[in-house]
N, C-alpha and C. Protein backbone atom coordinates (compact mmCIF):
# COMPACT_ATOMS: atom_id res chain seq x y z
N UNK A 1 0.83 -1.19 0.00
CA UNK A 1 0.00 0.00 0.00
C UNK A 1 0.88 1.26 0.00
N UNK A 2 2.19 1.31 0.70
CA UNK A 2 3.07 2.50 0.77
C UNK A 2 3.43 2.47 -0.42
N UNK A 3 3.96 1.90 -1.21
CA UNK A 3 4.63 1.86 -2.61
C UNK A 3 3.45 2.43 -3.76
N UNK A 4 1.94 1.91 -3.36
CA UNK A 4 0.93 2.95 -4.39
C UNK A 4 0.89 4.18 -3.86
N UNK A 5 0.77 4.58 -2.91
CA UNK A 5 0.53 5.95 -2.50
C UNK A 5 2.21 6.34 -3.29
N UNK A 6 2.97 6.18 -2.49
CA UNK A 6 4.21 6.54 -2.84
C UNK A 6 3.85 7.38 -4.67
N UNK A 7 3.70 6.55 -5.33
CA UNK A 7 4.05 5.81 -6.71
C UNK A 7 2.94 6.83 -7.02
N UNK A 8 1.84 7.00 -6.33
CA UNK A 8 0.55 7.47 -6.79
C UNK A 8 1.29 9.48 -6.60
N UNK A 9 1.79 10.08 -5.44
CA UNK A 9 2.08 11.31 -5.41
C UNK A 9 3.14 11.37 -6.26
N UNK A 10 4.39 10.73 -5.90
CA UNK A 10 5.84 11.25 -6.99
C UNK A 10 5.60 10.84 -8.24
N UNK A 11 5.40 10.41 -8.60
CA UNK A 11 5.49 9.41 -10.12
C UNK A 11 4.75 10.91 -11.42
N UNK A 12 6.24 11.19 -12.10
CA UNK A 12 5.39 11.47 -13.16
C UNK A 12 4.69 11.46 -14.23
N UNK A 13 4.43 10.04 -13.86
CA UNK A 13 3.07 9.31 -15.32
C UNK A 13 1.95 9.06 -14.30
N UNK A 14 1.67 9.34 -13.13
CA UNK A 14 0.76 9.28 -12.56
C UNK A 14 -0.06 10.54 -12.73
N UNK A 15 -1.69 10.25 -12.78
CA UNK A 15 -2.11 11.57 -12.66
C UNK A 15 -1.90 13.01 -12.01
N UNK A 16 -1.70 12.37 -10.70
CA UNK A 16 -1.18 13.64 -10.12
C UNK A 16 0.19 14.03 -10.53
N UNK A 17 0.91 13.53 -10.96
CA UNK A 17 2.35 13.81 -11.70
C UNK A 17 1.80 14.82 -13.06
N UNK A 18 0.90 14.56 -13.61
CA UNK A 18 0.67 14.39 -15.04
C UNK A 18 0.25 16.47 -14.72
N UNK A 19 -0.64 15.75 -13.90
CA UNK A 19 -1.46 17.74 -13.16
C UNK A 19 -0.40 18.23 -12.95
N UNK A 20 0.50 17.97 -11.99
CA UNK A 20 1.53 19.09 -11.61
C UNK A 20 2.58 20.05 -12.89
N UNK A 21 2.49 18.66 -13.38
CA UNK A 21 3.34 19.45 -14.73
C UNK A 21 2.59 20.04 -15.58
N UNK A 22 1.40 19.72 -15.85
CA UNK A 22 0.45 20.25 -16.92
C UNK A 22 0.56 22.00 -16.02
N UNK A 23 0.11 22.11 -14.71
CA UNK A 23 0.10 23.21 -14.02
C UNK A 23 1.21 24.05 -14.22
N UNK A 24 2.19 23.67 -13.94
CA UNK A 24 3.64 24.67 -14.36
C UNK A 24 3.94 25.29 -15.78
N UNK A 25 3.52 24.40 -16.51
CA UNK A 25 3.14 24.96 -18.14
C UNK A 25 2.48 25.81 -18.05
N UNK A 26 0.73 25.90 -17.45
CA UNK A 26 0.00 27.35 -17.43
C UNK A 26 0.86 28.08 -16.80
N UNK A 27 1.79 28.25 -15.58
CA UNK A 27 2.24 29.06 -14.91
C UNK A 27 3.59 29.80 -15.59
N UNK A 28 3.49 28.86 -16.53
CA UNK A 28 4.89 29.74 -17.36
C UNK A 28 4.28 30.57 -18.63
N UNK A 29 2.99 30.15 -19.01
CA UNK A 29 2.66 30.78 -20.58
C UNK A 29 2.21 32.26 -19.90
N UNK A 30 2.95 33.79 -20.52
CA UNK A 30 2.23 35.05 -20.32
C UNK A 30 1.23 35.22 -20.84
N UNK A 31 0.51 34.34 -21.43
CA UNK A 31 -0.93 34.89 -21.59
C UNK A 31 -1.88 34.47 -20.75
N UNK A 32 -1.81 33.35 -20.32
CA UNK A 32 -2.30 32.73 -19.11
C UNK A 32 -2.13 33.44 -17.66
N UNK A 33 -0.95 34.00 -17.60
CA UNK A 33 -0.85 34.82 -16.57
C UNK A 33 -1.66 36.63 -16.38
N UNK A 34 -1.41 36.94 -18.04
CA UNK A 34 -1.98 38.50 -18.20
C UNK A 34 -3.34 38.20 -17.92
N UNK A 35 -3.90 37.05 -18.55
CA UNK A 35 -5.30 37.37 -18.74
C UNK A 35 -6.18 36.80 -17.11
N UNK A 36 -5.42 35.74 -16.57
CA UNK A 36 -6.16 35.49 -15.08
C UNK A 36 -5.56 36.60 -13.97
N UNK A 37 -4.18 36.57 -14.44
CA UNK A 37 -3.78 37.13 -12.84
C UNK A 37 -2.86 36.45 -11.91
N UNK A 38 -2.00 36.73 -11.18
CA UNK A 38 -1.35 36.38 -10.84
C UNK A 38 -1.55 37.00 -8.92
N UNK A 39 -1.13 36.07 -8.07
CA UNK A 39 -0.76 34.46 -8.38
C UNK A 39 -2.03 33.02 -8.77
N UNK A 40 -1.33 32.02 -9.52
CA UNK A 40 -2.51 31.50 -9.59
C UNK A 40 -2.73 30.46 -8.95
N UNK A 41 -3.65 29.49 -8.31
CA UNK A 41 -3.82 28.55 -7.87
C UNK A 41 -4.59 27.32 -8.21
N UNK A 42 -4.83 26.43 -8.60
CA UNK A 42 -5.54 24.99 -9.20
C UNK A 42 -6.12 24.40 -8.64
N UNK A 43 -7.20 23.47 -8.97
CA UNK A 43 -7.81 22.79 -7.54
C UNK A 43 -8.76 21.86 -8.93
N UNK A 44 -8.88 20.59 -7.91
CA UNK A 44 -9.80 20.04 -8.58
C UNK A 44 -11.01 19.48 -8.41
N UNK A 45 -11.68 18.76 -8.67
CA UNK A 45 -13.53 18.25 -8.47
C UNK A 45 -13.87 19.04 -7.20
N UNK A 46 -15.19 20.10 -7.07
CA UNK A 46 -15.64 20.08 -6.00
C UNK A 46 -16.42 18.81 -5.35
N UNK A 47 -16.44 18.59 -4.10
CA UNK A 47 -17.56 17.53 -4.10
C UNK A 47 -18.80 18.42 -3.55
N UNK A 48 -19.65 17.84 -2.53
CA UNK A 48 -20.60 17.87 -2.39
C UNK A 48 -20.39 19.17 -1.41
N UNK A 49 -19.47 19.09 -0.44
CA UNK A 49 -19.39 19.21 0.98
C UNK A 49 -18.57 20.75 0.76
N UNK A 50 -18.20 21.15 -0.46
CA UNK A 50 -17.38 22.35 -1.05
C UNK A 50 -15.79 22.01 -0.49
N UNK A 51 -15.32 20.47 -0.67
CA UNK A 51 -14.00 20.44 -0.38
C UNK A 51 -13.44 20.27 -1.96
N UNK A 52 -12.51 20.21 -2.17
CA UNK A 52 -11.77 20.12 -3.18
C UNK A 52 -11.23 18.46 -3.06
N UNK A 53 -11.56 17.73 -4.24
CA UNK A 53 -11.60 16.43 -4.70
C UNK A 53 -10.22 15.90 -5.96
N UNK A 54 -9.77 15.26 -5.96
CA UNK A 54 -8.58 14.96 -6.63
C UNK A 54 -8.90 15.37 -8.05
N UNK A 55 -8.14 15.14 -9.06
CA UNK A 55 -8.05 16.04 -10.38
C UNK A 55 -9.17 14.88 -11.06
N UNK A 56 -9.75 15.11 -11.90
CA UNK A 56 -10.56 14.25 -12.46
C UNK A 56 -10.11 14.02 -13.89
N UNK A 57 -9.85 12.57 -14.48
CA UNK A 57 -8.89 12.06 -14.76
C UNK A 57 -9.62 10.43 -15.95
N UNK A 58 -9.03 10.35 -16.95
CA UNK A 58 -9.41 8.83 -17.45
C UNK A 58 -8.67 8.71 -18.30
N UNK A 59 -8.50 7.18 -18.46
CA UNK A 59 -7.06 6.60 -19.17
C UNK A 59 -8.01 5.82 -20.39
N UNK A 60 -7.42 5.70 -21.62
CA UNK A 60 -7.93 4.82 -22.73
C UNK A 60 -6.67 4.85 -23.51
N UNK A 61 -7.36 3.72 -24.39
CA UNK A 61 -6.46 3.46 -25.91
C UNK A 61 -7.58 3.85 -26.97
N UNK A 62 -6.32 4.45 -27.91
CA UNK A 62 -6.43 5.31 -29.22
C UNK A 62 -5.47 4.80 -30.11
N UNK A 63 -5.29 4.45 -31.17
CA UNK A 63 -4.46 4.40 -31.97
C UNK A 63 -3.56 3.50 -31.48
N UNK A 64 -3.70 2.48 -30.61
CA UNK A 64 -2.92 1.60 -30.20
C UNK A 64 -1.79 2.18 -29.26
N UNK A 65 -1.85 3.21 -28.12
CA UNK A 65 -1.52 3.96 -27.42
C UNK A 65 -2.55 4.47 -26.39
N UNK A 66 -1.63 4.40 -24.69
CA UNK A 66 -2.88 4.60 -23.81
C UNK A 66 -2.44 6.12 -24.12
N UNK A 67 -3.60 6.59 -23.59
CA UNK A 67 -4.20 8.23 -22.84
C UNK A 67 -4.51 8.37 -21.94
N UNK A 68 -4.17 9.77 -21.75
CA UNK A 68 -4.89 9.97 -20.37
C UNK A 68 -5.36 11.84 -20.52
N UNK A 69 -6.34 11.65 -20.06
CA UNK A 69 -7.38 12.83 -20.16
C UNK A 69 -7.50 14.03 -18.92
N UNK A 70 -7.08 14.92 -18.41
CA UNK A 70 -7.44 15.53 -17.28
C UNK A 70 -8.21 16.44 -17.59
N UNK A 71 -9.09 17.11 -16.51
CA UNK A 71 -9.26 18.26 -16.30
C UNK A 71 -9.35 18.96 -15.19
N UNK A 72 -9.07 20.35 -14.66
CA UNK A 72 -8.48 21.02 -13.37
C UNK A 72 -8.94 22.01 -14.06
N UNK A 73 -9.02 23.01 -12.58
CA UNK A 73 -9.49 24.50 -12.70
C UNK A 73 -8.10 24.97 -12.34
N UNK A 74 -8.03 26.43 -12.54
CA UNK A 74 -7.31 27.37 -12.62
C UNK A 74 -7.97 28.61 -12.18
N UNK A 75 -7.32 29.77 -11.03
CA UNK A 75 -7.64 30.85 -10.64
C UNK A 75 -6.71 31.85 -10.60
N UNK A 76 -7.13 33.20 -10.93
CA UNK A 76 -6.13 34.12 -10.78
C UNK A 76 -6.73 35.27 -10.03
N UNK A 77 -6.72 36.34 -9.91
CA UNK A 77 -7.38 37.35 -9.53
C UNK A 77 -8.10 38.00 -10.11
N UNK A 78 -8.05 37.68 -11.49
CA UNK A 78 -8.49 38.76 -12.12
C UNK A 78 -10.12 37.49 -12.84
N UNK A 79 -9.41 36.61 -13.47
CA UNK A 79 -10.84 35.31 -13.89
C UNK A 79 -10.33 33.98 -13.65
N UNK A 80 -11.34 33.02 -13.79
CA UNK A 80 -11.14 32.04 -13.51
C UNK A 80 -11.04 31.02 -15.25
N UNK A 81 -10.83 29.74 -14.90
CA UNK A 81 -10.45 29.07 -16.38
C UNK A 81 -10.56 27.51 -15.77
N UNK A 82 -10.88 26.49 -16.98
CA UNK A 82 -11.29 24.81 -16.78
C UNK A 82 -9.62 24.79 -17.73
N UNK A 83 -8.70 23.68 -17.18
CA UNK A 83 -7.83 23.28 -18.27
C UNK A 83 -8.01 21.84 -18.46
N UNK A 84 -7.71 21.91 -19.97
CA UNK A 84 -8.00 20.24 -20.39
C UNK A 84 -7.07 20.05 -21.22
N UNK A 85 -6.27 18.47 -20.23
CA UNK A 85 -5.19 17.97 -21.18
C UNK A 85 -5.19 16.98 -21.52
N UNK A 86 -4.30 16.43 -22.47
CA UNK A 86 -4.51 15.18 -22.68
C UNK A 86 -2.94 14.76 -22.98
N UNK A 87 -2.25 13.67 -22.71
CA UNK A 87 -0.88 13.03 -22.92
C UNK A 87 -1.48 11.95 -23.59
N UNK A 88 -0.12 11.29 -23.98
CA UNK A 88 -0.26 10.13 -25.21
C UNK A 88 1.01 9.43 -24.50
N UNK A 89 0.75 8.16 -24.66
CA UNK A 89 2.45 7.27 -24.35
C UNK A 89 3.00 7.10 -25.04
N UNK A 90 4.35 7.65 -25.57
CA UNK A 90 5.06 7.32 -26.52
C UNK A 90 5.71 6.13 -26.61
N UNK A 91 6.40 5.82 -27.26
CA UNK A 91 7.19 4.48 -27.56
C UNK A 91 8.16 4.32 -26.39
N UNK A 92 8.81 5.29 -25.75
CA UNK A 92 9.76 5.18 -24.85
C UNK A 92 9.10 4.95 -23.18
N UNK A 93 7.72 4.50 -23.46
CA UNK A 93 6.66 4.97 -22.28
C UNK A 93 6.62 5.57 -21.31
N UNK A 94 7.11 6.87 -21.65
CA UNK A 94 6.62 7.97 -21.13
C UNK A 94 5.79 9.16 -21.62
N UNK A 95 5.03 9.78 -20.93
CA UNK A 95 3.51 10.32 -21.44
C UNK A 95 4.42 11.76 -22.28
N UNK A 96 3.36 12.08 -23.49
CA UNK A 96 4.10 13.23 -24.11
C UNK A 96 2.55 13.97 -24.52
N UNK A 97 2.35 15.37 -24.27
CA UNK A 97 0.97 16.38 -24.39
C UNK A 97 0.82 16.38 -25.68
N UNK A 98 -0.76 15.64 -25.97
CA UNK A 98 -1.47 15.88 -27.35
C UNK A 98 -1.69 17.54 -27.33
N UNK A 99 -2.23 18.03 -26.08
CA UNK A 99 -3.16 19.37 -25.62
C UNK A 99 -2.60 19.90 -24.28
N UNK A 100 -2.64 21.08 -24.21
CA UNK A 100 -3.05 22.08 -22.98
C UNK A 100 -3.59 22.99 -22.91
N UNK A 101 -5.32 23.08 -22.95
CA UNK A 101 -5.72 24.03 -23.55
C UNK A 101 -6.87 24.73 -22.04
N UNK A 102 -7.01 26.07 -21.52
CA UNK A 102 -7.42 26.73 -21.43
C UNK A 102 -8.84 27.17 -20.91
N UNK A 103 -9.73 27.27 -21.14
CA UNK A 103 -11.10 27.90 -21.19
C UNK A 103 -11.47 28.70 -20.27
N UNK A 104 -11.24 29.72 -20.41
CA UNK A 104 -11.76 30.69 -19.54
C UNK A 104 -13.13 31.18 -19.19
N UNK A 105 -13.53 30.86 -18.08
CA UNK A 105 -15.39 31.45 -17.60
C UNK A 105 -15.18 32.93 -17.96
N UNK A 106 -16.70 33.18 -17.83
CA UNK A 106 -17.37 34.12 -17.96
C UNK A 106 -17.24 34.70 -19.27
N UNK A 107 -17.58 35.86 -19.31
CA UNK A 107 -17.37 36.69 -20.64
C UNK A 107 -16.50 37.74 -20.97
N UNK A 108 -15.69 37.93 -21.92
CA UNK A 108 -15.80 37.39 -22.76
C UNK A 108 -15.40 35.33 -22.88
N UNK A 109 -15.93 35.13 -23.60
CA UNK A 109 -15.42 33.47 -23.74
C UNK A 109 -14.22 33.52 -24.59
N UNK A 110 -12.80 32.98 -24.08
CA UNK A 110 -11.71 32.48 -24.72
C UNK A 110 -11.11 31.23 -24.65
N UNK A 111 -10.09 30.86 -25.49
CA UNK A 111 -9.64 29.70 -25.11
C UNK A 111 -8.22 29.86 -25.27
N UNK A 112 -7.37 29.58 -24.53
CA UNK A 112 -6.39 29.87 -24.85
C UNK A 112 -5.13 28.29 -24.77
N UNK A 113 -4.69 28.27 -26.21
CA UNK A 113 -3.92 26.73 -26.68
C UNK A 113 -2.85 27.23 -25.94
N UNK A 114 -2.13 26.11 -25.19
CA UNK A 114 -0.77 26.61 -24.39
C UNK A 114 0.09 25.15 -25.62
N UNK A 115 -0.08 24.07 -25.65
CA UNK A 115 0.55 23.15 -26.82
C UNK A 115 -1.10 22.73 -27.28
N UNK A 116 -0.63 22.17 -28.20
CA UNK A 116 -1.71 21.23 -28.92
C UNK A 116 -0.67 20.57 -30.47
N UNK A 117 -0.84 18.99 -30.13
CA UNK A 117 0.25 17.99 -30.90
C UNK A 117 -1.01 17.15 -31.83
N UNK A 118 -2.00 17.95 -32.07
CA UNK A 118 -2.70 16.25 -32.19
C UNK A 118 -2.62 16.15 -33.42
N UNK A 119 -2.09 17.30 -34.44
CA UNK A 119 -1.69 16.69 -35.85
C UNK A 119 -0.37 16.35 -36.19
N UNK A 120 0.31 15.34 -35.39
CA UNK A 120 1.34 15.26 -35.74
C UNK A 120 1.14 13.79 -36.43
């Protein structure tokens, strides 16, 4: 059981591995920063109880390659934003970003692509 938990926080092909890095990418793109605000903070699933719930997350095969799907919120001071990513396993099996894309609430509506691989 120590070795999944373990495996489950450090590991970066684990989801929560997968979030943390997807997160540092928004935190480095300046448009992501001009347009929410700085500093920003992430959080994922509310549940019922208004606690914050682990990143919400699903794995499949595509093209004879797993995936894995996230999505997490994003806050700044100024608006808020849904990000949705998606990794692919490469041949060397380790996960590499189809997407990191954006969506910002309210109005105006934007989206803002931080990568997007999926025509390669």
């Amino acid at each position: 059981m120590f070795y999944y938990i373990f495996s489950e926080l450090f590991s970066k092909e684990s989801p929560t591995g997968v979030y943390n890095r997807a997160f540092k990418r928004c935190k480095k793109d300046q448009r992501v920063l001009d347009t929410l605000g700085e500093p920003l903070k992430c959080y994922g699933e509310m549940s019922s109880r208004g606690r914050r719930r682990h990143v919400s997350h699903t794995e499949f095969w595509k093209d004879n390659a797993l995936h894995m799907r996230l999505k997490f919120y994003i806050e700044g001071f100024r608006r808020k934003g849904t990000v949705h990513v998606e990794m692919k396993k490469g041949s060397g099996g380790k996960y590499e970003y189809e997407y990191i894309i954006v969506e910002l609430d309210g109005y105006p509506q934007r989206t803002i692509t931080i990568e997007d691989y999926r025509q390669r």
